[in-house]
Protein backbone atom coordinates (compact mmCIF):
# COMPACT_ATOMS: atom_id res chain seq x y z
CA UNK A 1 77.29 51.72 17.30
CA UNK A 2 74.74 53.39 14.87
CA UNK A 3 75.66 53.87 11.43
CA UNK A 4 75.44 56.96 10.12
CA UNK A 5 72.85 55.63 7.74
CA UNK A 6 70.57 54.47 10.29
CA UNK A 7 71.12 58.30 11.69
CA UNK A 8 70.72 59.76 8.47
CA UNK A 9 74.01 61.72 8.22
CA UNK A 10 75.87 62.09 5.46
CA UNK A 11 79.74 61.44 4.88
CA UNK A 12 80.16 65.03 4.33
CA UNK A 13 78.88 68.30 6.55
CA UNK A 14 74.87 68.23 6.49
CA UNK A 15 74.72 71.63 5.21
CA UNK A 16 76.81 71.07 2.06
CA UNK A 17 74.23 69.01 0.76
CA UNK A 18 71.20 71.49 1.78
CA UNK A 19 73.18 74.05 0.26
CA UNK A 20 73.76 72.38 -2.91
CA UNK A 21 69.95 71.46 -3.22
CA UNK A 22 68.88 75.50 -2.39
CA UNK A 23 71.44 76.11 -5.45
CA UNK A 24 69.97 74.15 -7.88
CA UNK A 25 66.10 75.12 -6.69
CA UNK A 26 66.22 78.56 -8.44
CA UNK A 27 66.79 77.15 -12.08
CA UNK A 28 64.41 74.48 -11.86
CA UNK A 29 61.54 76.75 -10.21
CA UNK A 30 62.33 79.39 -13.39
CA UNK A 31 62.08 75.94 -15.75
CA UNK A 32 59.01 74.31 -14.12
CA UNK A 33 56.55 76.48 -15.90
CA UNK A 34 57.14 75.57 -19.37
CA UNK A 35 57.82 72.29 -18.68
CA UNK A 36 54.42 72.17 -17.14
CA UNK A 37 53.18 73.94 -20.34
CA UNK A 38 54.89 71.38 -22.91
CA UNK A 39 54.73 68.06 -20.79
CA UNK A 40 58.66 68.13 -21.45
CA UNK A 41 61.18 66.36 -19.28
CA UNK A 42 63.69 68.43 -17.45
CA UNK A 43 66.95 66.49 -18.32
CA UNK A 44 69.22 69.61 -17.48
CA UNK A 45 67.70 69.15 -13.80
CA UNK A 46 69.26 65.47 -13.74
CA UNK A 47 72.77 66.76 -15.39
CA UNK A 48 72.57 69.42 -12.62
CA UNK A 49 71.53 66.93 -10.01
CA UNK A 50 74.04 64.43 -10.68
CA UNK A 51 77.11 67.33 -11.15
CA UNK A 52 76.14 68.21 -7.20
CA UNK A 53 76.50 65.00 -6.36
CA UNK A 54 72.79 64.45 -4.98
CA UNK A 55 71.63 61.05 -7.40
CA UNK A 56 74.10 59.46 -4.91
CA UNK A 57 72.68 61.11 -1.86
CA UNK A 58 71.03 58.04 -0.45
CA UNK A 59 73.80 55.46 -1.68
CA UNK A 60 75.88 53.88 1.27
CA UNK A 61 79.11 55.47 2.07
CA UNK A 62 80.87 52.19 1.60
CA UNK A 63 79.64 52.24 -1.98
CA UNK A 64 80.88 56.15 -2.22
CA UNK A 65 77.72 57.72 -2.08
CA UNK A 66 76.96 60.46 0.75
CA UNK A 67 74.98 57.62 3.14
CA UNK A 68 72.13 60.21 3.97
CA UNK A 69 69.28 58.71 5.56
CA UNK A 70 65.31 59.05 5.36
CA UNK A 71 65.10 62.60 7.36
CA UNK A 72 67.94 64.48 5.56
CA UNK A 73 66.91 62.70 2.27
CA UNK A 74 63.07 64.32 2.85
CA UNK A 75 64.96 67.85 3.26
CA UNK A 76 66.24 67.91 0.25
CA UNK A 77 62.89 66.39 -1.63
CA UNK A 78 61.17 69.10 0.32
CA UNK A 79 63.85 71.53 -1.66
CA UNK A 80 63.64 70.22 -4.61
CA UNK A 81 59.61 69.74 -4.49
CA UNK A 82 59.13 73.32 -3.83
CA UNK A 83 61.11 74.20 -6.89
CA UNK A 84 59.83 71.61 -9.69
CA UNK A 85 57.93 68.26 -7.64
CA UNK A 86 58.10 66.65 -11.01
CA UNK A 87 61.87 65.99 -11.14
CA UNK A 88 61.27 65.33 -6.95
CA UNK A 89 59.13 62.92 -7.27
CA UNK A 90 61.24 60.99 -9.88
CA UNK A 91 64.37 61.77 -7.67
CA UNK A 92 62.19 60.39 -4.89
CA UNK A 93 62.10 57.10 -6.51
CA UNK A 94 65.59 56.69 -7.25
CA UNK A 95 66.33 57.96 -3.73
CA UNK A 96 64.13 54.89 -2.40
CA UNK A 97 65.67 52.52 -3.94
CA UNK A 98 69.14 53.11 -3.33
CA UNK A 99 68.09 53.07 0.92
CA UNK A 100 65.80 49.53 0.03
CA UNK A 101 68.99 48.04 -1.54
CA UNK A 102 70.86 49.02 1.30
CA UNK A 103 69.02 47.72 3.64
CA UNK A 104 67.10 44.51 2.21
CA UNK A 105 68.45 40.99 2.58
CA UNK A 106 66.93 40.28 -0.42
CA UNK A 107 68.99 42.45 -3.11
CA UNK A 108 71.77 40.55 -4.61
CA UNK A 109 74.94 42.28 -3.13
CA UNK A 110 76.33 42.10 -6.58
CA UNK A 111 73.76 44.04 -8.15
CA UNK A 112 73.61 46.17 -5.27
CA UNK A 113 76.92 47.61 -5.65
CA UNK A 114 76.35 47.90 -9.33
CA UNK A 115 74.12 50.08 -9.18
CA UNK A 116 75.25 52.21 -6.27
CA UNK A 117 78.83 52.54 -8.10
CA UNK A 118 77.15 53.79 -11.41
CA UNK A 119 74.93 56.06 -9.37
CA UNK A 120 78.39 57.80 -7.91
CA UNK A 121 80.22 58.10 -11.35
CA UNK A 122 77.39 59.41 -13.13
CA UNK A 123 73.64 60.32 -14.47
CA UNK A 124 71.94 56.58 -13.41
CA UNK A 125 68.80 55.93 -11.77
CA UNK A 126 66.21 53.48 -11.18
CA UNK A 127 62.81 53.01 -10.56
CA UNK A 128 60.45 50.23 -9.81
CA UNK A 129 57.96 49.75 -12.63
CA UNK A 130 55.01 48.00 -10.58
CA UNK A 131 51.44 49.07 -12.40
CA UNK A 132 50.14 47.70 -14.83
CA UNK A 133 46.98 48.62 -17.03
CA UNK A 134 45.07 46.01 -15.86
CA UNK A 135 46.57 44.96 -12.36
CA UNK A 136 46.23 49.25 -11.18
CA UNK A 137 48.32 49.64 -8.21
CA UNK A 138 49.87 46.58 -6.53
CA UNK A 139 49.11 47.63 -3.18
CA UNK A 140 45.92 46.96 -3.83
CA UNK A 141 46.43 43.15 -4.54
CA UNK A 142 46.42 40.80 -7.95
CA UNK A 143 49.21 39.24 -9.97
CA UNK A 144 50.90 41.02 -12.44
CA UNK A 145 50.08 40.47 -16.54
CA UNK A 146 54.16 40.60 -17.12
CA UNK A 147 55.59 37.39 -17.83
CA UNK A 148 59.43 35.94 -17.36
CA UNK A 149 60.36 33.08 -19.05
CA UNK A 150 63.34 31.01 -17.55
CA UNK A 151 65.37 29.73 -20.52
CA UNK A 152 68.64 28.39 -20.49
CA UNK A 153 70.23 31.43 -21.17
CA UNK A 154 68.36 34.08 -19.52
CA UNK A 155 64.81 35.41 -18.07
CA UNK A 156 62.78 36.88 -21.91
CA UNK A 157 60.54 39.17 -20.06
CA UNK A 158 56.79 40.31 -21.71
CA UNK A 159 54.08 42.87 -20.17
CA UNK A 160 53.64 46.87 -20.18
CA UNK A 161 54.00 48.96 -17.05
CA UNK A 162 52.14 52.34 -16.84
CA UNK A 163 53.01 55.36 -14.86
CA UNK A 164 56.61 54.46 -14.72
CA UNK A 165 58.00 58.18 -13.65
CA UNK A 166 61.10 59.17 -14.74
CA UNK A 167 61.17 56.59 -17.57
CA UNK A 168 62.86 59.12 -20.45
CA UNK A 169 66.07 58.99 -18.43
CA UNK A 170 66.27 55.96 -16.53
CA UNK A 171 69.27 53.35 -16.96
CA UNK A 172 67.52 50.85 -14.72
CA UNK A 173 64.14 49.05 -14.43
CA UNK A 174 63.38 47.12 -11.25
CA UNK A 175 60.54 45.27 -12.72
CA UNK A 176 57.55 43.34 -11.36
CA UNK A 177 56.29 39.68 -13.13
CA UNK A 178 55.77 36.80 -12.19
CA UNK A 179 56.65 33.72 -13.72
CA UNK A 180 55.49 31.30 -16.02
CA UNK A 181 55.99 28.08 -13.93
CA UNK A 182 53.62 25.82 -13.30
CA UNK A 183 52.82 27.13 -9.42
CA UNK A 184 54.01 31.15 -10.72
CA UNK A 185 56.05 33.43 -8.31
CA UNK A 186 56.04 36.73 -8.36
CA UNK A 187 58.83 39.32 -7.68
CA UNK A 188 61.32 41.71 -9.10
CA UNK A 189 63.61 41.32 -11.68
CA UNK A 190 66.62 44.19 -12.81
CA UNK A 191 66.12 45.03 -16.53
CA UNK A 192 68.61 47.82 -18.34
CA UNK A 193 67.09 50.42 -19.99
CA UNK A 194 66.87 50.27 -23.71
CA UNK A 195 67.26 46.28 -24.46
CA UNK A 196 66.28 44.98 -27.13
CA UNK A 197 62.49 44.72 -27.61
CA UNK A 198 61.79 47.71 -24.79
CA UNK A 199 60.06 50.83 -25.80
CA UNK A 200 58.35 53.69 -24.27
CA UNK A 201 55.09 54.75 -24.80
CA UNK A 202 54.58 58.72 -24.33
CA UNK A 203 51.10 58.52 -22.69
CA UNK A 204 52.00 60.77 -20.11
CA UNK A 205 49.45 63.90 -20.51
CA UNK A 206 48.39 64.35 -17.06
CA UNK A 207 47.18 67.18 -14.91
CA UNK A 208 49.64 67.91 -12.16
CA UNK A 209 53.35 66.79 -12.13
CA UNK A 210 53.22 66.90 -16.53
CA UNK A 211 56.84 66.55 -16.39
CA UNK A 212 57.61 63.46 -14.40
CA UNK A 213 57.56 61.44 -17.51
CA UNK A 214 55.46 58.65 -15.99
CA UNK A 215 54.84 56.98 -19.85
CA UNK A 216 54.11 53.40 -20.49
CA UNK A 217 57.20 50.89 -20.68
CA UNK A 218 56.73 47.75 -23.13
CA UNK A 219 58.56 44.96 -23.32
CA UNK A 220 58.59 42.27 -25.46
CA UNK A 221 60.44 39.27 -24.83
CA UNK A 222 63.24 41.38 -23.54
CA UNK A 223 65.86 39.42 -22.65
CA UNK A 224 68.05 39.80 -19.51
CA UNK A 225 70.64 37.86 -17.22
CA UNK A 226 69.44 34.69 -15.27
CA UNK A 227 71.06 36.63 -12.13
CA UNK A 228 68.86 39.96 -12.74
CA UNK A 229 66.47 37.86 -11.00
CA UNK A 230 66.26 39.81 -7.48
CA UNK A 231 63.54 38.72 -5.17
CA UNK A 232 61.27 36.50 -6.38
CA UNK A 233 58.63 34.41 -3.94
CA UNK A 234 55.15 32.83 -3.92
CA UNK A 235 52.69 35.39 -3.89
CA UNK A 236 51.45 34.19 -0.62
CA UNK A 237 54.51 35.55 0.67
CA UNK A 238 53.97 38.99 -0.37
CA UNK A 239 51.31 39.75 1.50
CA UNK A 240 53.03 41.06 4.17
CA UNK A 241 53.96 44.65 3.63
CA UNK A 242 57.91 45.58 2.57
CA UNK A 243 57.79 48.23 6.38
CA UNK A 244 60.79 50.05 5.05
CA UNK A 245 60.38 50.49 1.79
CA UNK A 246 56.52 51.51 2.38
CA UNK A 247 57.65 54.01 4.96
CA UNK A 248 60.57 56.01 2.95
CA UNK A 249 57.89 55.79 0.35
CA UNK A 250 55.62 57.86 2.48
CA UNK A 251 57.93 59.94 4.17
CA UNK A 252 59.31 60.87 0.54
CA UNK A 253 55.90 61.33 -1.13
CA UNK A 254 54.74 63.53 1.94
CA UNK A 255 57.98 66.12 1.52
CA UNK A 256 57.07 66.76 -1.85
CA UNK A 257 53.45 67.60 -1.98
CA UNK A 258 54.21 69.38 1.49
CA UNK A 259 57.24 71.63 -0.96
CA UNK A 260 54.29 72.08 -3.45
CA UNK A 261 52.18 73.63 -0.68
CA UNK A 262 54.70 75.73 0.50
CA UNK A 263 55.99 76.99 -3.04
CA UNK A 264 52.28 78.16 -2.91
CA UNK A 265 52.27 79.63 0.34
CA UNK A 266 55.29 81.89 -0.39
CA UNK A 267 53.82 83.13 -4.08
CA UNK A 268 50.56 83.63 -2.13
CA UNK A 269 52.32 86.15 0.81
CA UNK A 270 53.78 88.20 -1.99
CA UNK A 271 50.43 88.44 -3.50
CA UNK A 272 48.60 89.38 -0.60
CA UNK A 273 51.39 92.08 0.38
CA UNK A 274 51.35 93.69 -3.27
CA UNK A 275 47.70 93.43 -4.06
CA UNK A 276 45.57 96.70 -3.43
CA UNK A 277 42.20 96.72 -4.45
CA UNK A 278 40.98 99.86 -4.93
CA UNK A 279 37.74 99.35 -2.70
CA UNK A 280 40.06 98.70 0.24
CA UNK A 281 43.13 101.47 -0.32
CA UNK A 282 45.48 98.76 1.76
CA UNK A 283 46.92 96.04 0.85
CA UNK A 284 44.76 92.75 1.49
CA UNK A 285 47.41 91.63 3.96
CA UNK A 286 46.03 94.36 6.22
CA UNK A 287 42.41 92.27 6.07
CA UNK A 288 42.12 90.06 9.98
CA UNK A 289 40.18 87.33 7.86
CA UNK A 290 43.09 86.92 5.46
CA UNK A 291 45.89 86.74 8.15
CA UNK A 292 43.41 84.12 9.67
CA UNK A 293 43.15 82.18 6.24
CA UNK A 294 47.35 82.94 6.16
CA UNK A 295 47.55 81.76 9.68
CA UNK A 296 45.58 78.49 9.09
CA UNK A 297 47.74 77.64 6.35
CA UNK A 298 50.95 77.81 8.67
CA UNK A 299 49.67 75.65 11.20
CA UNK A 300 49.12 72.80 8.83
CA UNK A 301 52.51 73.38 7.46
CA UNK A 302 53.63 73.49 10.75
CA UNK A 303 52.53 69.76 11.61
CA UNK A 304 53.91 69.09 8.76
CA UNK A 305 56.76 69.86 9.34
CA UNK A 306 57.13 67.89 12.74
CA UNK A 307 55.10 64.86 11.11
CA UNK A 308 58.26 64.07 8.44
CA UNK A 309 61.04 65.11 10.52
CA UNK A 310 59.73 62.71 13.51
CA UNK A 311 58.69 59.59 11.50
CA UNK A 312 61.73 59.88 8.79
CA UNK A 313 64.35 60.60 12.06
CA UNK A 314 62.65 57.06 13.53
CA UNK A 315 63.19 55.40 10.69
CA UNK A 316 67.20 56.33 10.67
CA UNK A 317 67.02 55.73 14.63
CA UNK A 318 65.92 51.71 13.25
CA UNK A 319 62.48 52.41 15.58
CA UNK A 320 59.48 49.53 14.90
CA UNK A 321 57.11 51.64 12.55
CA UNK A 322 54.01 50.37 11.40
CA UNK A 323 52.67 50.26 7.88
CA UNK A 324 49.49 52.08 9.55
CA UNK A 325 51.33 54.63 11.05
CA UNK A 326 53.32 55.30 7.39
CA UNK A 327 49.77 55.52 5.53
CA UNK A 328 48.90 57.91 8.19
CA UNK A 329 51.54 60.28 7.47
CA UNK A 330 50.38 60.34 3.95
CA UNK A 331 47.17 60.76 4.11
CA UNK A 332 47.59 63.77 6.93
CA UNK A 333 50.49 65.33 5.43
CA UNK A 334 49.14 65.53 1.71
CA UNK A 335 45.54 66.51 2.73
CA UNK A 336 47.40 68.97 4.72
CA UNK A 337 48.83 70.43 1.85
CA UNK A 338 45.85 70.31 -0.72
CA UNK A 339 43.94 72.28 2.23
CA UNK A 340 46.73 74.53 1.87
CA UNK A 341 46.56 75.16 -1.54
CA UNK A 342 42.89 75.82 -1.74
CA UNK A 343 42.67 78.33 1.07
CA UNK A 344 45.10 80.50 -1.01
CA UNK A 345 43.10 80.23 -3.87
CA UNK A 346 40.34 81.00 -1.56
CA UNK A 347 42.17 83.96 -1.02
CA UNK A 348 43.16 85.12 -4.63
CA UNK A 349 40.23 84.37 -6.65
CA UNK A 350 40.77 84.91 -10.39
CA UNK A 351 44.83 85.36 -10.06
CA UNK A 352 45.30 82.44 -8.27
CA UNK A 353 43.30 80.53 -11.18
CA UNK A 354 45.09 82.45 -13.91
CA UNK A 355 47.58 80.41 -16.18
CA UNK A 356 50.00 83.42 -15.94
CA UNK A 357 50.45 82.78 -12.28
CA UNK A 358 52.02 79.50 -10.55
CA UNK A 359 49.53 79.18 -8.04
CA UNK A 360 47.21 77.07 -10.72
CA UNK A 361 49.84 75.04 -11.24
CA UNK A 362 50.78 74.65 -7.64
CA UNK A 363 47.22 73.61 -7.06
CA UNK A 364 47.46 71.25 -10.11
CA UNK A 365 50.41 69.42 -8.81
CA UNK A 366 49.45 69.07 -5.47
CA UNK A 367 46.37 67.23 -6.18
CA UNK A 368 47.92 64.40 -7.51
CA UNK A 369 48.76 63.35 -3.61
CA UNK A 370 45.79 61.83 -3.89
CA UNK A 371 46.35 59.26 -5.73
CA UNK A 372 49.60 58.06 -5.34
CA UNK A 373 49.64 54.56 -2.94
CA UNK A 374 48.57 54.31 -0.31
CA UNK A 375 45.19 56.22 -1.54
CA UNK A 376 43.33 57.85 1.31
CA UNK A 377 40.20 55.64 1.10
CA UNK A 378 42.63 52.43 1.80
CA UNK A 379 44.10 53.82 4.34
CA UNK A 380 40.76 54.82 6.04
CA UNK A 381 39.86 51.87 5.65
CA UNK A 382 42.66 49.69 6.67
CA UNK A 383 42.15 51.75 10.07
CA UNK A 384 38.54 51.23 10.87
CA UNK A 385 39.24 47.55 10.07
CA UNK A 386 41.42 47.55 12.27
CA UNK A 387 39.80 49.69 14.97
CA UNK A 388 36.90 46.76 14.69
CA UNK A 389 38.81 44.22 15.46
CA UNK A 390 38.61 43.24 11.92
């Protein structure tokens, strides 16, 4: 029998849950600009988020949550990223980790639970805090600078994470270090938010998703529980990918910049229905190399489309999926929707580049698919490696 997990259905009728995300969108679409203009973090859309019931979207029905798998999960991201990708992308993160714990051997069941029952009853989420200032992205290889001592009593944990999104409202770290034995591992250890010695760093000033609150995180001999300790091997044994949690990761990632592009596409229709220049007397909609420029822009929306509701409905159906094939999505579907993006401002010139109109911040936003992991120049070249025989 498949669970209802692994099918990505929820405990309660799909549309409830849809419905509940299309509520919210409107407030935190009206919010987004000025927390775009201030670099402020949108707490209300996590009090809101967590009243609907949607932190625990992704948390196992046995635990209380909804159960929702990758595909419905990535409908509500896409929601959500259309309105405000900044609180998607840190809902993304949160939503990822609840479906890893649920499905990796390696989380403590304790802990598990833990979290998943805090996640129900109120405004908790985590995030994995992974890059480091000098280590960049783990994907990329290297062992992290953060330290955990073993001491009798507990891990004391030293280092500083950058880019850790969502960090102003956080409960729970899920950090990486390795340790300081004599032949180190490396791995993941569960740190509460606000310990002793922890403090964040508002670096954030960035120029697309300026309200994610991706700061820096320090710690300094933090102390925490010898049982935080949740995965923890030789680095050798890392080097094979985590499939699931790279996949979700890219299926999640994807719905949101593809939102972005389609926030833009709708602001750009009205724009080309209501503009009139007066050299034309008609509306530019009436122009055949605008409906061409339109018409471009929904076909790549269009794939799309297909591309996350195929690969995240696999990955409930518990089908083999490459880490190749997840990078793929990624790269197509985000390039996809930074093509998007710049064929409407191809289309609006001055207004779509004006402060007073969301498109620039659309576009701004958008192009930070780029660089989140897997970046497109790995993935290129992870295929013609592999293409070579390599």
């Amino acid at each position: 029998m498949v669970s209802s997990i692994a099918k990505g259905r929820v405990g309660h009728s799909e549309p409830d849950y849809i419905a509940r995300a299309e509520a919210l969108a409107g407030a935190f679409a009206a919010r987004a600009a000025e927390h775009d203009r201030t670099g402020s973090f949108p707490f209300e859309n996590f009090r809101e988020l967590s009243d609907a019931g949607l932190l625990s979207l992704t948390v196992p029905a046995a635990h209380g949550g909804a159960g929702a798998g990758a595909q419905y999960a990535a409908r509500v991201l896409g929601i959500i990223g259309k309105a405000d990708p900044s609180t998607a992308l840190v809902l993304s993160m949160h939503y990822i980790n609840h479906l890893v714990m649920a499905r990796s051997p390696t989380w403590p069941a304790r802990l598990s639970r833990k979290l998943a029952r805090e996640s129900v009853e109120g405004l908790a989420l985590v995030n994995a805090l992974r890059v480091e200032p000098e280590l960049g992205s783990p994907a990329r290889g290297g062992l992290p600078a953060t330290i955990a001592r073993r001491t009798e009593t507990g891990w004391r944990l030293s280092g500083h994470k950058i880019y850790s999104t969502g960090s102003p409202i956080l409960k729970w770290y899920v950090v990486w270090a390795r340790t300081d034995e004599a032949e180190p591992r490396v791995g993941q250890f569960l740190v509460s938010a606000g310990l002793p010695g922890t403090r964040i760093v508002e670096t954030w000033d960035h120029h697309g998703l300026r309200a994610s609150g991706s700061h820096d995180v320090i710690f300094d001999d933090v102390v925490i529980p010898l049982d935080a300790e949740i995965d923890v091997r030789k680095p050798a044994d890392w080097r094979a990918p985590d499939v699931a949690q790279a996949t979700v990761h890219t299926i999640f990632v994807a719905a949101i910049y593809d939102g972005v592009a389609r926030a833009a596409r709708d602001w750009l229709v009205a724009f080309l229905k209501q503009r009139v220049p007066a050299s034309l007397g008609a509306p530019l909609a009436t122009l055949p190399r605008v409906q061409e420029i339109l018409g471009a822009i929904e076909a790549r929306l269009a794939v799309n489309a297909r591309l996350i509701a195929s690969f995240a409905g696999d990955f409930d159906d518990g089908i083999a999926l490459s880490a190749a094939e997840s990078n793929v999505i990624k790269l197509t579907v985000t390039n996809n929707a930074i093509t998007a993006v710049e064929d409407a401002l191809s289309l609006t010139g001055n207004h779509g580049l004006s402060r007073a109109n969301p498109l620039e911040r659309h576009y701004r936003d958008v192009l930070c698919g780029r660089v989140h992991t897997p970046q497109d120049d790995s993935t290129r070249a992870g295929l013609g490696r592999a293409a070579l025989g390599l």
